[in-house]
C-alpha atoms as a PDB file:
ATOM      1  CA  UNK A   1      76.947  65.657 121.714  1.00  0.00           C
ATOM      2  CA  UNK A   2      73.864  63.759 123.356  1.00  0.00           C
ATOM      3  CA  UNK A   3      75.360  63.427 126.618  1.00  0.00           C
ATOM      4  CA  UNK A   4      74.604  67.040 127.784  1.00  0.00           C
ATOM      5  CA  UNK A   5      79.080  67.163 128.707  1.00  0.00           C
ATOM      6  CA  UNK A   6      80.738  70.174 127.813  1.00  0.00           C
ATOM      7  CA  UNK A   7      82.772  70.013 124.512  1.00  0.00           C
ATOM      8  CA  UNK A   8      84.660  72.998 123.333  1.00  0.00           C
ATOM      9  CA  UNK A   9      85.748  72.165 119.362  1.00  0.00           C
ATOM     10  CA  UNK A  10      89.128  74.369 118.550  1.00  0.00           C
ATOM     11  CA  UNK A  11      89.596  74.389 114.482  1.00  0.00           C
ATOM     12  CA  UNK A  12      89.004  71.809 113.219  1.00  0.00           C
ATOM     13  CA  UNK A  13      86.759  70.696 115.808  1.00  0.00           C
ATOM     14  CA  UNK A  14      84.919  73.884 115.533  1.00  0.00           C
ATOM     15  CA  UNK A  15      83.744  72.708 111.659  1.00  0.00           C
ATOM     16  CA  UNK A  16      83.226  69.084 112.844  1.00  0.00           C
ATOM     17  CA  UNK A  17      80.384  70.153 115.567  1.00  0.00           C
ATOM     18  CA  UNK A  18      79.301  72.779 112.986  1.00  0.00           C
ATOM     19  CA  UNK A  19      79.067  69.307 110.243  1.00  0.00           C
ATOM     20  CA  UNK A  20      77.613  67.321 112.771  1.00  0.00           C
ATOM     21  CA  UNK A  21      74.884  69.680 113.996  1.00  0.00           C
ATOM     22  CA  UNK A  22      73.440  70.152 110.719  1.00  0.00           C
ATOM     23  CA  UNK A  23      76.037  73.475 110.142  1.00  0.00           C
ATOM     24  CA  UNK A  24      77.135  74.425 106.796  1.00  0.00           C
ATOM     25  CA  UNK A  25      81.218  73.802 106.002  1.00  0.00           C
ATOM     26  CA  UNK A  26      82.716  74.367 102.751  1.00  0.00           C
ATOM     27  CA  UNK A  27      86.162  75.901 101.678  1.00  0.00           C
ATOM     28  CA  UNK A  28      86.704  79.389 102.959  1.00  0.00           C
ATOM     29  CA  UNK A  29      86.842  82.423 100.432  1.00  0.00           C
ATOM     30  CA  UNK A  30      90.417  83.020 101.469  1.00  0.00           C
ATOM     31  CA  UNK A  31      92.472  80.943 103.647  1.00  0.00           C
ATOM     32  CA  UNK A  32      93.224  82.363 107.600  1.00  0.00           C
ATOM     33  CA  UNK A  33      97.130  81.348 108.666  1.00  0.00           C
ATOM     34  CA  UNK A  34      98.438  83.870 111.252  1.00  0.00           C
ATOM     35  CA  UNK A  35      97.555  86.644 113.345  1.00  0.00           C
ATOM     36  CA  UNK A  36      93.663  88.310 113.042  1.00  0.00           C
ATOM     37  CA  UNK A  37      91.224  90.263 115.038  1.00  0.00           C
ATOM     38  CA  UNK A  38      87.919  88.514 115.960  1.00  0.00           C
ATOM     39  CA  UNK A  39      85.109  90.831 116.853  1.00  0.00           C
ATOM     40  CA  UNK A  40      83.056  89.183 119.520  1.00  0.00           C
ATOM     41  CA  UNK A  41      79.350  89.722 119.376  1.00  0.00           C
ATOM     42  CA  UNK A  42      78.350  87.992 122.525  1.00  0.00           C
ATOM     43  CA  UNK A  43      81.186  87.662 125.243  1.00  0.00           C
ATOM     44  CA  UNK A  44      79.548  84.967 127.392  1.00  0.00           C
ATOM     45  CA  UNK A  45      80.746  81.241 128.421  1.00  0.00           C
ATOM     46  CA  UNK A  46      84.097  80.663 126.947  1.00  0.00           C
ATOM     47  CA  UNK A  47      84.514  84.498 125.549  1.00  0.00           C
ATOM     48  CA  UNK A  48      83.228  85.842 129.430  1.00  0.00           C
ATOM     49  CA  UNK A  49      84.986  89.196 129.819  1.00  0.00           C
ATOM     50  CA  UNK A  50      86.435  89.384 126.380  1.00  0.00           C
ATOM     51  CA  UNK A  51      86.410  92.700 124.073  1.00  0.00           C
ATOM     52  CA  UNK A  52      84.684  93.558 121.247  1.00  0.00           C
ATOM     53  CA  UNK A  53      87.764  93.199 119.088  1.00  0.00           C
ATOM     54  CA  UNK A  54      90.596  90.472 120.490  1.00  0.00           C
ATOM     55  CA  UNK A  55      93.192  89.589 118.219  1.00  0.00           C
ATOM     56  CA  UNK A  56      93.611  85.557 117.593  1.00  0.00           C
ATOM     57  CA  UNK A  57      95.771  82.445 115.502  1.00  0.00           C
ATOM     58  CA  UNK A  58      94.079  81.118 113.041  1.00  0.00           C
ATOM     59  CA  UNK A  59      95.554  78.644 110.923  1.00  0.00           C
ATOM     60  CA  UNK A  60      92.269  77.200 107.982  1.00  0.00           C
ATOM     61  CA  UNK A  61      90.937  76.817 104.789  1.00  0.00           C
ATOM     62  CA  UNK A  62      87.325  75.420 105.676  1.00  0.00           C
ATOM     63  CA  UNK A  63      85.082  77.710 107.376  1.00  0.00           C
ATOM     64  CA  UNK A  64      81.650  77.166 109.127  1.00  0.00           C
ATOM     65  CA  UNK A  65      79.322  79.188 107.027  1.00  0.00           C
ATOM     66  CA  UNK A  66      75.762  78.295 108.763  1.00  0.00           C
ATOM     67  CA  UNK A  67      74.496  77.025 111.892  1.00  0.00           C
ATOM     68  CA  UNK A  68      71.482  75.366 112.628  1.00  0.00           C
ATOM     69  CA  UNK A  69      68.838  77.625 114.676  1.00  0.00           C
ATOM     70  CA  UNK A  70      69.433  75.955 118.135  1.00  0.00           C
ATOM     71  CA  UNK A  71      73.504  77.323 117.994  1.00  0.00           C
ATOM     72  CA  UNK A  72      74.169  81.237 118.335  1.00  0.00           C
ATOM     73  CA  UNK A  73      77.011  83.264 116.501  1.00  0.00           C
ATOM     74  CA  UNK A  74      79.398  84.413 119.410  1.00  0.00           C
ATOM     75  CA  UNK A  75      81.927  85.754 116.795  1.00  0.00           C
ATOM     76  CA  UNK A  76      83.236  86.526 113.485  1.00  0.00           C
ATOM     77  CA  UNK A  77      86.168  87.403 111.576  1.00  0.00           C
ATOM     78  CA  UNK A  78      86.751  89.461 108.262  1.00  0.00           C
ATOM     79  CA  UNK A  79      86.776  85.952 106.701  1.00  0.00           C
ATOM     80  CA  UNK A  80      85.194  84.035 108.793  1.00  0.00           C
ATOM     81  CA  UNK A  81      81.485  84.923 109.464  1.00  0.00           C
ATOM     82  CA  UNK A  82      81.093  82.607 112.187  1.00  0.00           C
ATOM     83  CA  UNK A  83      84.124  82.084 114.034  1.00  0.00           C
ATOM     84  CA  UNK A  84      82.842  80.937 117.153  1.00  0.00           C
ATOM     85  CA  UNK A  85      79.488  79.688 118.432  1.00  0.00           C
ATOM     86  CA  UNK A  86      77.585  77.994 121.260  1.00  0.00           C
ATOM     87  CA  UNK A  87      74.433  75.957 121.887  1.00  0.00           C
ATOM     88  CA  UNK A  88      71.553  77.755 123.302  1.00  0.00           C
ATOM     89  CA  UNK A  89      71.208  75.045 126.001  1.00  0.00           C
ATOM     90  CA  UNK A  90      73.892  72.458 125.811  1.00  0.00           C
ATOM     91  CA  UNK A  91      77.579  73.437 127.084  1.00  0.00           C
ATOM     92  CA  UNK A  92      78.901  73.279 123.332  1.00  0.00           C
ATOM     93  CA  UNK A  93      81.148  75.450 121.845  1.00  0.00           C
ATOM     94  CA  UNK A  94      83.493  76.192 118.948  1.00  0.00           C
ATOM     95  CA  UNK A  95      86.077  78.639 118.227  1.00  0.00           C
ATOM     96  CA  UNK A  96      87.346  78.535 114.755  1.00  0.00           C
ATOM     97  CA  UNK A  97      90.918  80.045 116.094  1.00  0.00           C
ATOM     98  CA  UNK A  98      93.515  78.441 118.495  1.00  0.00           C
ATOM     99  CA  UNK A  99      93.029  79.613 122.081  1.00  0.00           C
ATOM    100  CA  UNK A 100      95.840  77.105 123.162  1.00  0.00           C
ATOM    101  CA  UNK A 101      98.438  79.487 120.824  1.00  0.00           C
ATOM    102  CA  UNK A 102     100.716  82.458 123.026  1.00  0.00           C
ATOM    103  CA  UNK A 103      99.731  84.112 120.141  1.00  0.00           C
ATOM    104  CA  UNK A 104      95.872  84.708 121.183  1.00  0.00           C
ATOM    105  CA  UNK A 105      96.311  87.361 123.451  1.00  0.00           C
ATOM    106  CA  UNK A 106      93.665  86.338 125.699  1.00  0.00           C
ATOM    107  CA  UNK A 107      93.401  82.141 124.491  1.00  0.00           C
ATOM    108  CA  UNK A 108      94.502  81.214 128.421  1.00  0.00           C
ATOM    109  CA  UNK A 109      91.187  83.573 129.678  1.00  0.00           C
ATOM    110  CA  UNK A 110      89.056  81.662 127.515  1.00  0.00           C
ATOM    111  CA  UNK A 111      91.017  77.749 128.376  1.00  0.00           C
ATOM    112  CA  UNK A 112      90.052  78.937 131.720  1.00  0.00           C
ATOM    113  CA  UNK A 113      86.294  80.037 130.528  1.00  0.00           C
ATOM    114  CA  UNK A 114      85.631  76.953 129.560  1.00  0.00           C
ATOM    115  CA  UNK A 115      86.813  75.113 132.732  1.00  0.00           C
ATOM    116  CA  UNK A 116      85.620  76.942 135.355  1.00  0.00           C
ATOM    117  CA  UNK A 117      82.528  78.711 133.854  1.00  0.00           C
ATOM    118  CA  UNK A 118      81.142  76.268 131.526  1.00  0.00           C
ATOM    119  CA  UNK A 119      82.247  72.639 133.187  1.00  0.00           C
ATOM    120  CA  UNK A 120      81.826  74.190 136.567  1.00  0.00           C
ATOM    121  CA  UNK A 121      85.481  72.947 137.892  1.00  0.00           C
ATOM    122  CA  UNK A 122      87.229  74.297 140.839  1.00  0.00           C
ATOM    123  CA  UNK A 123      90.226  75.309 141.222  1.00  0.00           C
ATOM    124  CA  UNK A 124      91.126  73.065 144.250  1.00  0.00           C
END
């Protein structure tokens, strides 16, 4: 998280750079397995060009319920209050959801997000 590379945590990975950072994780009021709607507050880097409301797979029982002041809330669910996040300087991010799932109606947008408008990779 030092080396200033891009890291995009998915799930579990999401918590883990939550823990890491200093974030609060504890067992989530009521588990997330399925289908939901995320409402995004902030559609930049990996949610560019998103909608306010995009439905998502979640499949958890932890959730990330703080953040230390140098990561911003991107997103939230009904039972998730931050459901993705980012850095305010470094290229980290974390979705709580499963962008890699058909069932993430726009999951592929934001794989590509993350490639070509957060790591900067071409498409040659």
């Amino acid at each position: 998280m030092e080396l200033r590379l891009p890291i995009l945590g998915l799930c579990y990975g999401h918590q883990l750079l939550a823990y890491m950072a200093g974030g609060e994780v504890k067992p989530a009021k009521r588990k997330e397995y399925g289908a939901t709607y995320a409402t995004i507050n902030k559609p930049i880097g990996v949610l560019k060009g998103l909608n306010r409301r995009e439905k998502v797979w979640m499949s958890h029982g932890d959730t990330v319920f703080s953040i230390p002041n140098e990561y911003e809330v991107l997103a939230y669910t009904e039972n998730c209050p931050i459901a993705a996040f980012k850095h305010n300087v470094k290229p980290i991010y974390g979705l709580q959801w499963h962008p890699e799932m058909v069932h993430t109606e726009k999951g592929i947008q934001m794989l590509r997000n993350f490639l070509f408008e957060v790591c900067k990779c071409e498409a040659n």
